[in-house]
N, C-alpha and C. Protein backbone atom coordinates (compact mmCIF):
# COMPACT_ATOMS: atom_id res chain seq x y z
N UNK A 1 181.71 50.55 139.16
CA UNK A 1 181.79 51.88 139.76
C UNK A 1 182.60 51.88 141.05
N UNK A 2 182.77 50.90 141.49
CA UNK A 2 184.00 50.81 142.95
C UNK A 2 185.35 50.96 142.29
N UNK A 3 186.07 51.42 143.33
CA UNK A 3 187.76 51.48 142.81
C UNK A 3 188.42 50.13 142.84
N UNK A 4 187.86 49.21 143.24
CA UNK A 4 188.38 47.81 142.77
C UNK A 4 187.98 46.78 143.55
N UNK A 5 187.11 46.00 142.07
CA UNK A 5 186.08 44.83 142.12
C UNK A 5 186.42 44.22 142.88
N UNK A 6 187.63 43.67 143.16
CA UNK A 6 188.33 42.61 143.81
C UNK A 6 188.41 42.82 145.35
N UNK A 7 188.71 44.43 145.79
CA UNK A 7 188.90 44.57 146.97
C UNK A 7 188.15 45.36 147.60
N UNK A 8 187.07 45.85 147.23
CA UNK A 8 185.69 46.57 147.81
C UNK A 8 184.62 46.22 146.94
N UNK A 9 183.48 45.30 148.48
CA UNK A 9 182.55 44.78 147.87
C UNK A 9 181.42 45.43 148.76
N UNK A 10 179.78 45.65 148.47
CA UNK A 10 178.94 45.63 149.16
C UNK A 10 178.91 44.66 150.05
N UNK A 11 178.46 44.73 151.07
CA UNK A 11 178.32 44.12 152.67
C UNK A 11 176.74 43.57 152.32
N UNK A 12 176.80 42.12 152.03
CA UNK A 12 175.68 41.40 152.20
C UNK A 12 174.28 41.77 153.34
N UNK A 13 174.52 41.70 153.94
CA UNK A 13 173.59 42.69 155.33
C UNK A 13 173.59 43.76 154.98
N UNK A 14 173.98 45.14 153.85
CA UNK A 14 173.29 46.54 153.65
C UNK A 14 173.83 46.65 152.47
N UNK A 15 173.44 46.26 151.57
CA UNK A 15 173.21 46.33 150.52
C UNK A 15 172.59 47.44 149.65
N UNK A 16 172.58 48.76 150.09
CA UNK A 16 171.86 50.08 149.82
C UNK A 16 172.43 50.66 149.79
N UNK A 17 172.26 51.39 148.20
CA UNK A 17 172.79 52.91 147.93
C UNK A 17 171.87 53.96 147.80
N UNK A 18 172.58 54.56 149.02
CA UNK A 18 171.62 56.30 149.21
C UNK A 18 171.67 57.28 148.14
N UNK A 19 171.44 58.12 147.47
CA UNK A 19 170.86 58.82 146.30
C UNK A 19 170.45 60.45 147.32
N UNK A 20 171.37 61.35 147.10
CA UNK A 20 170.72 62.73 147.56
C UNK A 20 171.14 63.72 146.63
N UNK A 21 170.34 64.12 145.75
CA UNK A 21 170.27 65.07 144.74
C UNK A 21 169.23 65.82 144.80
N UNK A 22 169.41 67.05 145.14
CA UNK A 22 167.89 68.12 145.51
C UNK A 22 167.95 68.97 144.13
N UNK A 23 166.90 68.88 143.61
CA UNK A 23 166.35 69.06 142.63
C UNK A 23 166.90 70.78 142.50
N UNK A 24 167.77 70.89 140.87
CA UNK A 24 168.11 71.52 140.61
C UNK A 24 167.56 73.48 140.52
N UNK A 25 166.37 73.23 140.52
CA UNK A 25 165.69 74.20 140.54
C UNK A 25 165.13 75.14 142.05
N UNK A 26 165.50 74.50 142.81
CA UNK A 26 164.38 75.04 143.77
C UNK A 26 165.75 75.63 144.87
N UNK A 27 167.14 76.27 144.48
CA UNK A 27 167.43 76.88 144.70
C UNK A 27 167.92 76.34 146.58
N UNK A 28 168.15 75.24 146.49
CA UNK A 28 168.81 75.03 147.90
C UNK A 28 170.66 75.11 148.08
N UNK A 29 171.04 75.22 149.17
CA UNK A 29 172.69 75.91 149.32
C UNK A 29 172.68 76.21 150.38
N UNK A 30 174.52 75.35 150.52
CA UNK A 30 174.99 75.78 151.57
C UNK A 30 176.73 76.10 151.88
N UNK A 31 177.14 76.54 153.46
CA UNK A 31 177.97 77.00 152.75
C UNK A 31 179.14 76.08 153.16
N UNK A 32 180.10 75.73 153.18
CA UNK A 32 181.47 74.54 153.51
C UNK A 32 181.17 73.47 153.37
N UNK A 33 181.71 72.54 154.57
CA UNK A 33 181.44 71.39 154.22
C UNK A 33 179.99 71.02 154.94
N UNK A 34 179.18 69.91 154.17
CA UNK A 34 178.17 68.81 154.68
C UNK A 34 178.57 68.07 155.29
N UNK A 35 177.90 67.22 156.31
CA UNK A 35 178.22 66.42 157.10
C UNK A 35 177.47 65.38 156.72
N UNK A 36 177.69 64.00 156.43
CA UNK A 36 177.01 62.83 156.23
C UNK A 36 177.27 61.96 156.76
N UNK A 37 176.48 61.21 157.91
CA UNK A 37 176.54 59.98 158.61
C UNK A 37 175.57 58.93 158.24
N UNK A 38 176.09 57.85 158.18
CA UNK A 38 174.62 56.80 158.16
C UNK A 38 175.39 55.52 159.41
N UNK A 39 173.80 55.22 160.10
CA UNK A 39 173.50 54.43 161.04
C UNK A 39 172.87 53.57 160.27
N UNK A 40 173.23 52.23 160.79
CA UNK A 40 172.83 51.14 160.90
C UNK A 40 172.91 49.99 161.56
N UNK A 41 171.80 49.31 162.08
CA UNK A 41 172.01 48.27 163.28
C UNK A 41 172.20 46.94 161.95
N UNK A 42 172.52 46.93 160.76
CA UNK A 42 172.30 45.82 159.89
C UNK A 42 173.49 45.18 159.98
N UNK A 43 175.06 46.24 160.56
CA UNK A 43 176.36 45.87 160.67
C UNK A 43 176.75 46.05 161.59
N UNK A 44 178.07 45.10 162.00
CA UNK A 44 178.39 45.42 163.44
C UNK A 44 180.09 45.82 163.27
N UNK A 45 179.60 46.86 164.56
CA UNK A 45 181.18 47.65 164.21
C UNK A 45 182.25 46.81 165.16
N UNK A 46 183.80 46.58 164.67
CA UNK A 46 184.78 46.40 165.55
C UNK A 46 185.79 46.74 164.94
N UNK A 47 186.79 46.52 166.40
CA UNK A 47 188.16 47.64 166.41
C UNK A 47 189.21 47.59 164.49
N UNK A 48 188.66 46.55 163.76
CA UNK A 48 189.43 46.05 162.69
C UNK A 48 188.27 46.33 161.69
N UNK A 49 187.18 46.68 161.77
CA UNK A 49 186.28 46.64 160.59
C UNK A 49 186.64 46.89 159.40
N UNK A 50 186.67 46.44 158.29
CA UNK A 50 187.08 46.96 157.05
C UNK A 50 185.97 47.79 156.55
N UNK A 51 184.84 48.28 157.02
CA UNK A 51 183.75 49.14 156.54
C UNK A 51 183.94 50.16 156.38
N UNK A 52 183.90 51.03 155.32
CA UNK A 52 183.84 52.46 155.04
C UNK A 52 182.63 53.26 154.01
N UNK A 53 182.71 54.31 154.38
CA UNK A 53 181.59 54.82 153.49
C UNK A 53 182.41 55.58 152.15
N UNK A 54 181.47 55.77 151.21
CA UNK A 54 181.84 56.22 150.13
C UNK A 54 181.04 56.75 149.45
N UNK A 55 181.53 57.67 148.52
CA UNK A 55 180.66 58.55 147.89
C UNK A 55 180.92 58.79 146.36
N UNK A 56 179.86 58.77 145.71
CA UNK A 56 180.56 58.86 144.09
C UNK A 56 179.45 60.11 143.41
N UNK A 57 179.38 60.86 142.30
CA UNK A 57 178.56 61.60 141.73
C UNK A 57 177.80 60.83 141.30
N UNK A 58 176.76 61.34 140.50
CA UNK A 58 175.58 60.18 139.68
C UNK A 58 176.18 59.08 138.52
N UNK A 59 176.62 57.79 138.38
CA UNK A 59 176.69 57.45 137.52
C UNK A 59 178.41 57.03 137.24
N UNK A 60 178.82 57.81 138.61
CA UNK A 60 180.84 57.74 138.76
C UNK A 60 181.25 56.79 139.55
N UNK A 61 182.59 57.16 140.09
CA UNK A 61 183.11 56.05 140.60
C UNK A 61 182.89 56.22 141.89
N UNK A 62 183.06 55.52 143.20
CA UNK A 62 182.76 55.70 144.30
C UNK A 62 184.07 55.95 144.71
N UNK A 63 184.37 56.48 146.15
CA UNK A 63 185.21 57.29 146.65
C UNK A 63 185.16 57.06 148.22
N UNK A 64 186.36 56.52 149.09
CA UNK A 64 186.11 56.51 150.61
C UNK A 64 185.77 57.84 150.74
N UNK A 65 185.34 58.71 151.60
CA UNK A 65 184.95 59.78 152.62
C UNK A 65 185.39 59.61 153.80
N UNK A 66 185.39 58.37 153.99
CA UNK A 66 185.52 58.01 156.05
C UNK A 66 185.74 58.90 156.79
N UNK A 67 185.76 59.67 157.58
CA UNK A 67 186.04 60.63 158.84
C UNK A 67 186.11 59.74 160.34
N UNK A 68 185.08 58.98 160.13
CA UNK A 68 185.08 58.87 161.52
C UNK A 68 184.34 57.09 161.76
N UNK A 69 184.24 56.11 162.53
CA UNK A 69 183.33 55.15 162.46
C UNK A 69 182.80 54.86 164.27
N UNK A 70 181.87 54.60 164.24
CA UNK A 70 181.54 53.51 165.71
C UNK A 70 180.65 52.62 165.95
N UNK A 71 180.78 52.55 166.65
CA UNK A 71 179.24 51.53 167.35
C UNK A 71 178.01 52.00 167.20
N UNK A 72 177.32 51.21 167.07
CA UNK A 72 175.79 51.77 167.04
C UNK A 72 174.46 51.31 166.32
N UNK A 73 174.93 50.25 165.63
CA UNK A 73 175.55 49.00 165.40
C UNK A 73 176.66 49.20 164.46
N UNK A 74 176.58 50.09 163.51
CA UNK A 74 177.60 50.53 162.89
C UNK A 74 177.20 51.72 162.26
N UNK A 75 177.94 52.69 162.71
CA UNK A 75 178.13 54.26 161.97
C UNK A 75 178.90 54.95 161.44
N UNK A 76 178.94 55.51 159.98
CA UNK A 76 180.37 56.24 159.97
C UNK A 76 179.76 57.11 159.06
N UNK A 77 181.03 58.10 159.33
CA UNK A 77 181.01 60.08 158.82
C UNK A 77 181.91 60.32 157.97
N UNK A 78 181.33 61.31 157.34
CA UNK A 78 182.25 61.62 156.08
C UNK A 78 181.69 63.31 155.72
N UNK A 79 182.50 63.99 155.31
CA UNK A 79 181.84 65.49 154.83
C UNK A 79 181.99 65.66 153.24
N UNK A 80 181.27 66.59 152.63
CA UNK A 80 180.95 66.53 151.17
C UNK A 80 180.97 68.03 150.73
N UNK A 81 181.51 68.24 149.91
CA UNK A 81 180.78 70.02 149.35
C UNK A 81 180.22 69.94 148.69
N UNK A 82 179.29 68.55 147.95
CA UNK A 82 178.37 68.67 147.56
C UNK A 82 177.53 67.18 147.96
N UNK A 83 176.49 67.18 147.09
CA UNK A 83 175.74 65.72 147.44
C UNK A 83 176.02 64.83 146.25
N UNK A 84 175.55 63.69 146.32
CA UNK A 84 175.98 62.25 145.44
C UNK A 84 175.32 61.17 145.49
N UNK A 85 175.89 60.41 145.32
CA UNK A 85 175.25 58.92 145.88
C UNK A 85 176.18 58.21 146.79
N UNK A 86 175.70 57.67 147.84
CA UNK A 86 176.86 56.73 148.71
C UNK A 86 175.94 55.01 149.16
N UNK A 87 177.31 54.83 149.69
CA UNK A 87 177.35 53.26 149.54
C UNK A 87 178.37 53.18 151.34
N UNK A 88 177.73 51.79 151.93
CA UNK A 88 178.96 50.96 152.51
C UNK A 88 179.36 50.54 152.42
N UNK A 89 180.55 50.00 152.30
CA UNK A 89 181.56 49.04 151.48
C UNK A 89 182.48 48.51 152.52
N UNK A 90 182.87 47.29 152.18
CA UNK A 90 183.84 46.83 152.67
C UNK A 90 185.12 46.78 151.93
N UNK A 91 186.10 47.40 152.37
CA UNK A 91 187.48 48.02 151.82
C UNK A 91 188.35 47.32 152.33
N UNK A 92 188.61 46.74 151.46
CA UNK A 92 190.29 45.47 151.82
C UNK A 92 191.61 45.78 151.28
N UNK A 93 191.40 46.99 150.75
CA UNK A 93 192.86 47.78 150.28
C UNK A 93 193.75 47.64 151.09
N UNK A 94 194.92 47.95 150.92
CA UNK A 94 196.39 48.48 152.11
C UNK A 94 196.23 49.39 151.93
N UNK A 95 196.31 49.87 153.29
CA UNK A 95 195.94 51.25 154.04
C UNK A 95 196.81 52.40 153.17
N UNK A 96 197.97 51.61 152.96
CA UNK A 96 198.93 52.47 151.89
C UNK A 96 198.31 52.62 150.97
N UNK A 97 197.59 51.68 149.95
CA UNK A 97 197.29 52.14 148.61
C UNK A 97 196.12 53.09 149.07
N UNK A 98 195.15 52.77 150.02
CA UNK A 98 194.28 54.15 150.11
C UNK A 98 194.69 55.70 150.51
N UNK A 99 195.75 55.64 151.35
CA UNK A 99 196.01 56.73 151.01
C UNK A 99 196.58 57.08 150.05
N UNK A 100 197.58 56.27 149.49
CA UNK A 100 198.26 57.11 148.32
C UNK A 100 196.95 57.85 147.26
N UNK A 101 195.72 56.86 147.33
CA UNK A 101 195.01 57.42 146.63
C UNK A 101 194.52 58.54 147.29
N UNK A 102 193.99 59.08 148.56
CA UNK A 102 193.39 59.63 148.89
C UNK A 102 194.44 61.35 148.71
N UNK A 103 196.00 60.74 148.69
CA UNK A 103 196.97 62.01 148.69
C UNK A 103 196.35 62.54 147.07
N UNK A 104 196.86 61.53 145.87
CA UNK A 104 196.53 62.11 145.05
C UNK A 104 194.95 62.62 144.70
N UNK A 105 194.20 62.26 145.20
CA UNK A 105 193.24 63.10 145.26
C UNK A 105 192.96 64.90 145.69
N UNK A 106 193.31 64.56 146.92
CA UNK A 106 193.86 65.74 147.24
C UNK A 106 194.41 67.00 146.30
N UNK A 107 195.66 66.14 146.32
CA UNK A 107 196.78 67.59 145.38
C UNK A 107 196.10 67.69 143.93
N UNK A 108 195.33 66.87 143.39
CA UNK A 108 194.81 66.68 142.08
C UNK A 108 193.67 67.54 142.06
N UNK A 109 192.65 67.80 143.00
CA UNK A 109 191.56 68.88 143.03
C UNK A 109 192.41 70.39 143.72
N UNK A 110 193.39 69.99 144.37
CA UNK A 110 193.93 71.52 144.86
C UNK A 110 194.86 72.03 143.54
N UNK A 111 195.47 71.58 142.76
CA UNK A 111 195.64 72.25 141.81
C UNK A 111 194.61 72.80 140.87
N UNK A 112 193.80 71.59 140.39
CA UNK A 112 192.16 72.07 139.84
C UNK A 112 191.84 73.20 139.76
N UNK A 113 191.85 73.63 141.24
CA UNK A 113 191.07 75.05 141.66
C UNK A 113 192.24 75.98 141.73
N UNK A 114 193.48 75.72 141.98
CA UNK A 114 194.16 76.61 142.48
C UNK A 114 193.78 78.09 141.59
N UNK A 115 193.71 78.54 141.02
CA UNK A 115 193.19 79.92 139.79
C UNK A 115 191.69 80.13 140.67
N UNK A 116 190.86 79.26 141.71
CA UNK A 116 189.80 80.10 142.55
C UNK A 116 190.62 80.59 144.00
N UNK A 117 191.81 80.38 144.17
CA UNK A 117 192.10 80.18 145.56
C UNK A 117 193.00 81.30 146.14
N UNK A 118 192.86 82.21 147.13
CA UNK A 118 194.00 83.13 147.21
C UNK A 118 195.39 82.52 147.34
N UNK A 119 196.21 83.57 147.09
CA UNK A 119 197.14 82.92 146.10
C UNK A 119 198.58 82.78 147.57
N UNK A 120 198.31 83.31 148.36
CA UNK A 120 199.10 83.08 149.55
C UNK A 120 198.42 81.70 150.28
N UNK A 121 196.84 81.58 150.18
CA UNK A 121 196.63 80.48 150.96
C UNK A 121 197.21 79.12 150.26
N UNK A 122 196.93 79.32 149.06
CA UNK A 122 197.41 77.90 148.52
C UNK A 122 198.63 77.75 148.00
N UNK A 123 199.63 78.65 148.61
CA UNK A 123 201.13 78.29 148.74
C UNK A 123 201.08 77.69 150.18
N UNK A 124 199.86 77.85 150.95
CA UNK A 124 200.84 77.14 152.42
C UNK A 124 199.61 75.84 152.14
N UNK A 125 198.49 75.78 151.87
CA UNK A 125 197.67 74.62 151.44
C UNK A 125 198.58 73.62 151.05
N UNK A 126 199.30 73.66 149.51
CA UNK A 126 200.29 73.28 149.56
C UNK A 126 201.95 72.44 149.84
N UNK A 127 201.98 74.13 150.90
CA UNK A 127 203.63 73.22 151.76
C UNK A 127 202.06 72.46 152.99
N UNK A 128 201.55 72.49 153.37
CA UNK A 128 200.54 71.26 154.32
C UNK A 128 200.98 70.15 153.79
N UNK A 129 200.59 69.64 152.16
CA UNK A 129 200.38 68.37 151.63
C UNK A 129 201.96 68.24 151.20
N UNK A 130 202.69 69.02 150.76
CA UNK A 130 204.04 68.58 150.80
C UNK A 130 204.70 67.65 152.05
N UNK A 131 204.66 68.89 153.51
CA UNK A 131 204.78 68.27 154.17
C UNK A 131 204.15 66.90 155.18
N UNK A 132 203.39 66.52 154.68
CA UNK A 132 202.32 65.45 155.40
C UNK A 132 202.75 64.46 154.16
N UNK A 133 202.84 64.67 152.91
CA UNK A 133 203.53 64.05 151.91
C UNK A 133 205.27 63.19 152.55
N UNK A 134 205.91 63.90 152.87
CA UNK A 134 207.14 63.57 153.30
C UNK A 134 207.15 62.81 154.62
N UNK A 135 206.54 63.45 155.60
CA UNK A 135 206.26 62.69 156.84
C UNK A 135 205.51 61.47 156.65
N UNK A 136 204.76 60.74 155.79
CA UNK A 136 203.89 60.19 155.29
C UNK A 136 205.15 59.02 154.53
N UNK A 137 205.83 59.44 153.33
CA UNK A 137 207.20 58.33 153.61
C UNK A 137 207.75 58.47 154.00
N UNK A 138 208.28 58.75 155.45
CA UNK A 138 209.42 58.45 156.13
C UNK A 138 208.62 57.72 157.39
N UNK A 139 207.16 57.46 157.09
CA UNK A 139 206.59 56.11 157.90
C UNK A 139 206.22 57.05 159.02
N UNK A 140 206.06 58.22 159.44
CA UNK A 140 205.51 58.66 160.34
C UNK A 140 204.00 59.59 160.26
N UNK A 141 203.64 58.88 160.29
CA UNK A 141 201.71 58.79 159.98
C UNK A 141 201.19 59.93 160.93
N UNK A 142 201.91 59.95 162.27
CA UNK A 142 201.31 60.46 163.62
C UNK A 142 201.20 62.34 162.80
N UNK A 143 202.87 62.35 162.31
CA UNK A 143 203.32 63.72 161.80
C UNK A 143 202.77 64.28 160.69
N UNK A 144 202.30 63.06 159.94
CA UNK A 144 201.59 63.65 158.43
C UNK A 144 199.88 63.85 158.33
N UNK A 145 199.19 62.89 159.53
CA UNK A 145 197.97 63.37 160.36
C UNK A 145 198.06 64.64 161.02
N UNK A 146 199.01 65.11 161.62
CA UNK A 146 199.03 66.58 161.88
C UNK A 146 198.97 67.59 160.91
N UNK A 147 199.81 67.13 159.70
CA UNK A 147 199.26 68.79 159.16
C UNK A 147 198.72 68.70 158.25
N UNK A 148 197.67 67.49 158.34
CA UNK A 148 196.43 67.78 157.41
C UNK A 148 195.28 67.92 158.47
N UNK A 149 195.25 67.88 160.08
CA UNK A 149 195.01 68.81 160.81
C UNK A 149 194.67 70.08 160.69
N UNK A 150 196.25 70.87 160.44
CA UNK A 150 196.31 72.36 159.82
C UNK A 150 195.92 72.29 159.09
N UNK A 151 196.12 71.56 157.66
CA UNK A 151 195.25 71.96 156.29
C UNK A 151 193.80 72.28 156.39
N UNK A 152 193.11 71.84 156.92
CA UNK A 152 192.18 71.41 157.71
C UNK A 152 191.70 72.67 158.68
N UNK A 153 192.55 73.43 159.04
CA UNK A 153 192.36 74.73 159.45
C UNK A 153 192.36 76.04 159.11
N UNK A 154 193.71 76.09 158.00
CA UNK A 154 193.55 76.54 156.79
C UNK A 154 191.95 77.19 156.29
N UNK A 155 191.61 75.60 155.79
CA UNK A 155 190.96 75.97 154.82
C UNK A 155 189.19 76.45 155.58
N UNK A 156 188.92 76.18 157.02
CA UNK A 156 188.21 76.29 157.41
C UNK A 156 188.21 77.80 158.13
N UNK A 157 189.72 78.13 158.02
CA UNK A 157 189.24 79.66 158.25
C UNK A 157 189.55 80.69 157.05
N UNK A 158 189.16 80.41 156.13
CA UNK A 158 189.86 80.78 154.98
C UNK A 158 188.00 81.32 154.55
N UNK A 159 187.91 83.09 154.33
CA UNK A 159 187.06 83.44 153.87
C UNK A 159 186.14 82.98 152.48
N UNK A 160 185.19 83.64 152.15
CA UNK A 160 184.59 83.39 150.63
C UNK A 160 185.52 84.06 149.54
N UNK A 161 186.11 85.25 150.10
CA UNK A 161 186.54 85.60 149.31
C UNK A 161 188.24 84.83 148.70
N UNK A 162 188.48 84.39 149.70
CA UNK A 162 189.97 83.22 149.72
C UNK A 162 189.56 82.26 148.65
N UNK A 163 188.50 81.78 149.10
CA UNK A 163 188.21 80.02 148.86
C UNK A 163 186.69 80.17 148.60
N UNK A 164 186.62 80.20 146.88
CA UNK A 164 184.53 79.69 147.28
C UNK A 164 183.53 78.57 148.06
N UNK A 165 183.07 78.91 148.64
CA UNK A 165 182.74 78.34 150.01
C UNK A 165 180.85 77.55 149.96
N UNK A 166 180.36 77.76 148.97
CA UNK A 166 178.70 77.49 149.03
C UNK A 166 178.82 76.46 147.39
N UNK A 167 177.70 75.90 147.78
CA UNK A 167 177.09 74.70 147.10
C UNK A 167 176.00 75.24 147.39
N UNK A 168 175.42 74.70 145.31
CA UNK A 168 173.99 75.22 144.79
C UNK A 168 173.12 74.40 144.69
N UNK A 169 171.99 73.95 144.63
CA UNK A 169 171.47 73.28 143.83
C UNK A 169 171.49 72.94 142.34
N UNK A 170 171.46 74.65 142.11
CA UNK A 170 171.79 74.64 140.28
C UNK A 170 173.05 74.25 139.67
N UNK A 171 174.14 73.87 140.71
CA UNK A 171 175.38 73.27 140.51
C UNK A 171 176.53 74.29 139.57
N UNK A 172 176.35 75.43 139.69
CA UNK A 172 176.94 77.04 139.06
C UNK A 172 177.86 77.52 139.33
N UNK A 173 178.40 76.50 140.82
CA UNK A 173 179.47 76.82 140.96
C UNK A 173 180.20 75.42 141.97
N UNK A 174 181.51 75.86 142.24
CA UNK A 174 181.92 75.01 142.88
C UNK A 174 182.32 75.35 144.20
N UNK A 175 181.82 74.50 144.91
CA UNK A 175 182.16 74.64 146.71
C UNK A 175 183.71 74.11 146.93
N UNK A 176 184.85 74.96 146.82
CA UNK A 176 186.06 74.35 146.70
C UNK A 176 186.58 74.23 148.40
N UNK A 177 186.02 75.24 149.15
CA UNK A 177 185.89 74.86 150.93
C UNK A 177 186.01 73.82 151.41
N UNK A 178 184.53 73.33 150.63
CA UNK A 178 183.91 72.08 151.15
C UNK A 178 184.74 70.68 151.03
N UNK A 179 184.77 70.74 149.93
CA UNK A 179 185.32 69.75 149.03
C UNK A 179 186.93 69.55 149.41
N UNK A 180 187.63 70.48 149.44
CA UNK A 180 188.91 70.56 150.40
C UNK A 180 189.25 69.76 151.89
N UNK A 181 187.64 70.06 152.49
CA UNK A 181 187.85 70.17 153.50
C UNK A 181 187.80 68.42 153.91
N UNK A 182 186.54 67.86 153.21
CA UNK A 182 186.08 66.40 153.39
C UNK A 182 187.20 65.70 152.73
N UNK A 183 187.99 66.35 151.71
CA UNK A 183 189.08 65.22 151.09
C UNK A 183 190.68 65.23 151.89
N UNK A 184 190.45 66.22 152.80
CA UNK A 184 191.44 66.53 153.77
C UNK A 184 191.37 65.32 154.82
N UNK A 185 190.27 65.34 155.19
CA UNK A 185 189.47 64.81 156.59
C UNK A 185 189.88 63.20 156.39
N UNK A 186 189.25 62.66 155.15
CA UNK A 186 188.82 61.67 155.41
C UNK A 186 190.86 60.67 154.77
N UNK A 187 191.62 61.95 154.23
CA UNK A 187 193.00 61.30 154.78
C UNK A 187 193.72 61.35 155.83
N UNK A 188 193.22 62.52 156.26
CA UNK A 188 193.65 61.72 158.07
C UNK A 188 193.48 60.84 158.69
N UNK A 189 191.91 60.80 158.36
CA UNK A 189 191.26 59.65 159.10
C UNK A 189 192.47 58.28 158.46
N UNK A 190 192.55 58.32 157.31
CA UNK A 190 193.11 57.01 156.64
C UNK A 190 194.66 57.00 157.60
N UNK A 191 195.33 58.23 157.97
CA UNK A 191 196.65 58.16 158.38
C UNK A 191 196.41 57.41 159.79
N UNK A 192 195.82 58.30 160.30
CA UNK A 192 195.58 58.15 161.89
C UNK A 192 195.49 56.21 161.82
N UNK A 193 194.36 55.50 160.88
CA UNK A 193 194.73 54.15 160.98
C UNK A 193 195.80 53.77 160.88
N UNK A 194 196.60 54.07 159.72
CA UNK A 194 197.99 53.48 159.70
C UNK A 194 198.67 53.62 160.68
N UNK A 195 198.21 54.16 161.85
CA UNK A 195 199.24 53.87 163.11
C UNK A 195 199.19 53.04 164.49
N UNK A 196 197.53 52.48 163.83
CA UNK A 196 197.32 51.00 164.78
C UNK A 196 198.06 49.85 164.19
């Protein structure tokens, strides 16, 4: 279930996968993105850590999230438009191959939805990932972290009626806000590294 055996393994010291699925019935929801952090003093954070968090549906593949990491002994953030199961992992990828994955992720759920999405926002949604796409090979990370920034703003001021915006319990619909918003996030986060 990891994106590759070889180069993301569980971290001997936390060895635990979290499980948050609220029971389909009882009508819980919300609306954009979730915020998910996990603390733990079991790992210790530094300036090179290969630790990231990840998130997969019940039974799928797991997925970085990363947003954010620190001290504490080790903490890191990630946002969701919906819930899953997650894991810490240690990620030994090139920063390149994660993003490339994290781009096609991206443009691969924004077309998905594009038929929920107003139809002016996701022409500039869009030129965002085009352009952060291009700035992104021509090796300037600083420029292609910026306008997934904007994307990122976009989509966070972008009404219900633009962009469906809530997550169900009964799972009836799709939080495309949310989900935008955390798969936005957590490639910046990936850019912003590529420029240490």
């Amino acid at each position: 279930r990891l994106p590759d055996s070889l180069l993301t393994n569980l971290p001997t010291a936390f060895p635990m996968m979290i499980t948050v699925e609220p029971p389909s019935t009882q009508g819980l929801s919300f609306a954009g993105a979730a915020t998910v952090e996990i603390h733990t003093h079991n790992l210790e954070y530094t300036d090179t850590t290969p630790l990231r968090l990840f998130k997969a549906p019940l039974g799928g593949t797991f997925e970085d999230i990363t947003e954010t990491m620190g001290a504490g002994s080790y903490r890191a953030r990630g946002s969701v438009g919906g819930f899953s199961q997650f894991l810490i992992l240690l990620d030994t990828r090139l920063i390149t191959d994660v993003i490339d994955t994290k781009f096609t992720r991206l443009e691969n759920y924004l077309s998905a939805q594009s038929s929920n999405i107003d139809a002016a926002l996701l022409t500039q949604l869009n030129n965002e990932i085009s352009n952060a796409d291009s700035d992104y090979l021509a090796n300037d990370f600083t420029a292609a972290a910026k306008h997934m920034e904007d994307f990122i703003s976009l989509v966070e001021g972008a009404d219900s009626t633009d962009l469906p915006n809530v997550w169900r319990s009964s799972r009836d619909i799709e939080n495309v806000q949310g989900t935008l918003k955390a798969l936005a996030a957590t490639l910046r986060f990936s850019l912003r590294l590529a420029t240490h």
